[in-house]
Protein backbone atom coordinates (compact mmCIF):
# COMPACT_ATOMS: atom_id res chain seq x y z
CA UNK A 1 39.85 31.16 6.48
CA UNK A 2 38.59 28.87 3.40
CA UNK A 3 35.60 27.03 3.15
CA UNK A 4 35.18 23.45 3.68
CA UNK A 5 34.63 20.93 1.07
CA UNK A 6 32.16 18.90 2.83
CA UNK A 7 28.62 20.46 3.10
CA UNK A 8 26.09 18.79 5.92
CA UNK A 9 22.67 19.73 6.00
CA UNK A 10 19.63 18.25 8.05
CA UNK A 11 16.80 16.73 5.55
CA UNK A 12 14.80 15.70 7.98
CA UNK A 13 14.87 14.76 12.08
CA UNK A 14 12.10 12.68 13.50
CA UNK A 15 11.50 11.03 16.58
CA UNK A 16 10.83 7.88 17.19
CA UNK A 17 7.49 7.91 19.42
CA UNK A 18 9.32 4.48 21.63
CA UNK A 19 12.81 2.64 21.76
CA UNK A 20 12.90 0.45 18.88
CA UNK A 21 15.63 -2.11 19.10
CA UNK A 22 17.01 -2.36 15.27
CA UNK A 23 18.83 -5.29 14.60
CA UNK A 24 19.06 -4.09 10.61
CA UNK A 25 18.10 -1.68 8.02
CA UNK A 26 16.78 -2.66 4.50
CA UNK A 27 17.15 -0.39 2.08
CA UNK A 28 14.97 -0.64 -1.04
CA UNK A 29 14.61 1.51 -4.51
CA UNK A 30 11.02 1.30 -5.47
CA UNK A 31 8.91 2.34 -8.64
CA UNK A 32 5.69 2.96 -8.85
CA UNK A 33 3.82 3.20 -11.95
CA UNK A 34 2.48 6.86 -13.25
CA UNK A 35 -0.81 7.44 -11.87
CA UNK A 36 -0.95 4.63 -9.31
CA UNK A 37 -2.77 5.38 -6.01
CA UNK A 38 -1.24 2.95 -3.89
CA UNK A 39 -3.93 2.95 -1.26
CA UNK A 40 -4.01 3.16 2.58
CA UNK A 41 -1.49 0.99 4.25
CA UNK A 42 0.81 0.67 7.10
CA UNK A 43 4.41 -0.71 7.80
CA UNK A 44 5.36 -2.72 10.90
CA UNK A 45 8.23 -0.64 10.98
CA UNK A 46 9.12 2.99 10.55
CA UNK A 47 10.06 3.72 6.92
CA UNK A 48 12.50 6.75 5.70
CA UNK A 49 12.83 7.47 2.60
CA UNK A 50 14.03 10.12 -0.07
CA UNK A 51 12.21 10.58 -3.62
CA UNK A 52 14.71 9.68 -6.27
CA UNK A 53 12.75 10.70 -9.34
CA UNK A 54 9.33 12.15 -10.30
CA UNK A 55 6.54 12.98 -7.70
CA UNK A 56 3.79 11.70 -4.91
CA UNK A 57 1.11 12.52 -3.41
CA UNK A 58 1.99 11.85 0.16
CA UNK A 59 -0.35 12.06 3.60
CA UNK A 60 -0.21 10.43 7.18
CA UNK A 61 -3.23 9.75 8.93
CA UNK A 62 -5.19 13.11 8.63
CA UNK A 63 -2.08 15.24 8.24
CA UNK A 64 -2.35 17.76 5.38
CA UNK A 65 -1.64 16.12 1.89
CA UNK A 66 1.75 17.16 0.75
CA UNK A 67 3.28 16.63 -2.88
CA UNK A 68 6.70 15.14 -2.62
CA UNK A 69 9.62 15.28 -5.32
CA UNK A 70 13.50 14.36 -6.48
CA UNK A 71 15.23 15.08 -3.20
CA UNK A 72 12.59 15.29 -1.14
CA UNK A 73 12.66 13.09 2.30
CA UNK A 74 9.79 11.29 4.05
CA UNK A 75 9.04 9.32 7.04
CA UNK A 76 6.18 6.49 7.40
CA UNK A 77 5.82 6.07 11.61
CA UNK A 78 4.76 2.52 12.24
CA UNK A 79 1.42 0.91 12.33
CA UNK A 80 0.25 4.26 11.33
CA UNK A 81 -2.37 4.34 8.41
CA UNK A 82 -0.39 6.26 5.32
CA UNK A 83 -3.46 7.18 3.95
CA UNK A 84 -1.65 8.06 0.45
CA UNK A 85 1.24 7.43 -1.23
CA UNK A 86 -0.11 8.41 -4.83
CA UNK A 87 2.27 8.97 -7.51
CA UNK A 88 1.62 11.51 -9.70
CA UNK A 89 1.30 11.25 -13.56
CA UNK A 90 4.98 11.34 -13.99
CA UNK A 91 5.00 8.40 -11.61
CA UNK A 92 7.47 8.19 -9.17
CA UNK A 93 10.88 6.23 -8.13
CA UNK A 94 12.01 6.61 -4.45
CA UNK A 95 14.60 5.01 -1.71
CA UNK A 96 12.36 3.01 1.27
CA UNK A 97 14.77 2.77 4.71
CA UNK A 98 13.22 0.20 6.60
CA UNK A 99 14.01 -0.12 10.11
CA UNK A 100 13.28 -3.43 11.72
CA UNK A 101 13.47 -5.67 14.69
CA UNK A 102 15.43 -9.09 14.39
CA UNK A 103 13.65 -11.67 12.80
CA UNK A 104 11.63 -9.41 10.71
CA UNK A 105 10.85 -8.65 7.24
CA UNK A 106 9.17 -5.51 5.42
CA UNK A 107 5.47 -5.63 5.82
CA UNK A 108 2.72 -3.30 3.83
CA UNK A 109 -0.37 -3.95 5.09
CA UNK A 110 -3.53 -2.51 3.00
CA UNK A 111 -6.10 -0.71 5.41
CA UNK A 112 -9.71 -0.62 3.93
């Protein structure tokens, strides 16, 4: 028997917590500056995304703060606070996969 050349493995599997009728995907690369605390915000969409290069400080709602790096995958639920997405003093470049409705763009909204 030989081995295959193709290798799968599961990064990450999240529910969706309703039926979300997506009419496209946008997918973004994004760089944020060392040190930057982006501050709380939410999306008006879910967001996936994998860290590219360097690191963040990453936490949803009052879920335990986790530190985030090159090949790690995350997922923003929407119109949930994101409390931080802080990069780290190597700052950080990542892939956003926004899922969204027809008729819709990307929206970060800054909760105070």
């Amino acid at each position: 028997m030989t081995e295959s050349p193709v290798s799968r493995v599961i990064l990450s599997d999240h529910s969706l917590p309703a039926a979300l009728a997506v009419s496209h995907v946008e997918v973004r690369r994004i760089t944020i500056a060392p040190s930057t605390a982006l501050g709380a915000h939410t999306h008006n969409g879910p967001v996936f995304g994998t860290i590219e290069q360097g690191s963040v400080v990453f936490q949803v709602a009052d879920d335990p703060e986790v530190t985030l790096h090159a090949g790690d995958t995350f997922y923003e639920p929407s119109a949930t606070t994101i409390t931080k997405f802080d990069a780290t003093d190597e700052g950080v470049t990542f892939l956003g996969y926004f899922l969204l409705e027809a008729d819709t763009q990307p929206e970060l909204v800054f909760v105070s």
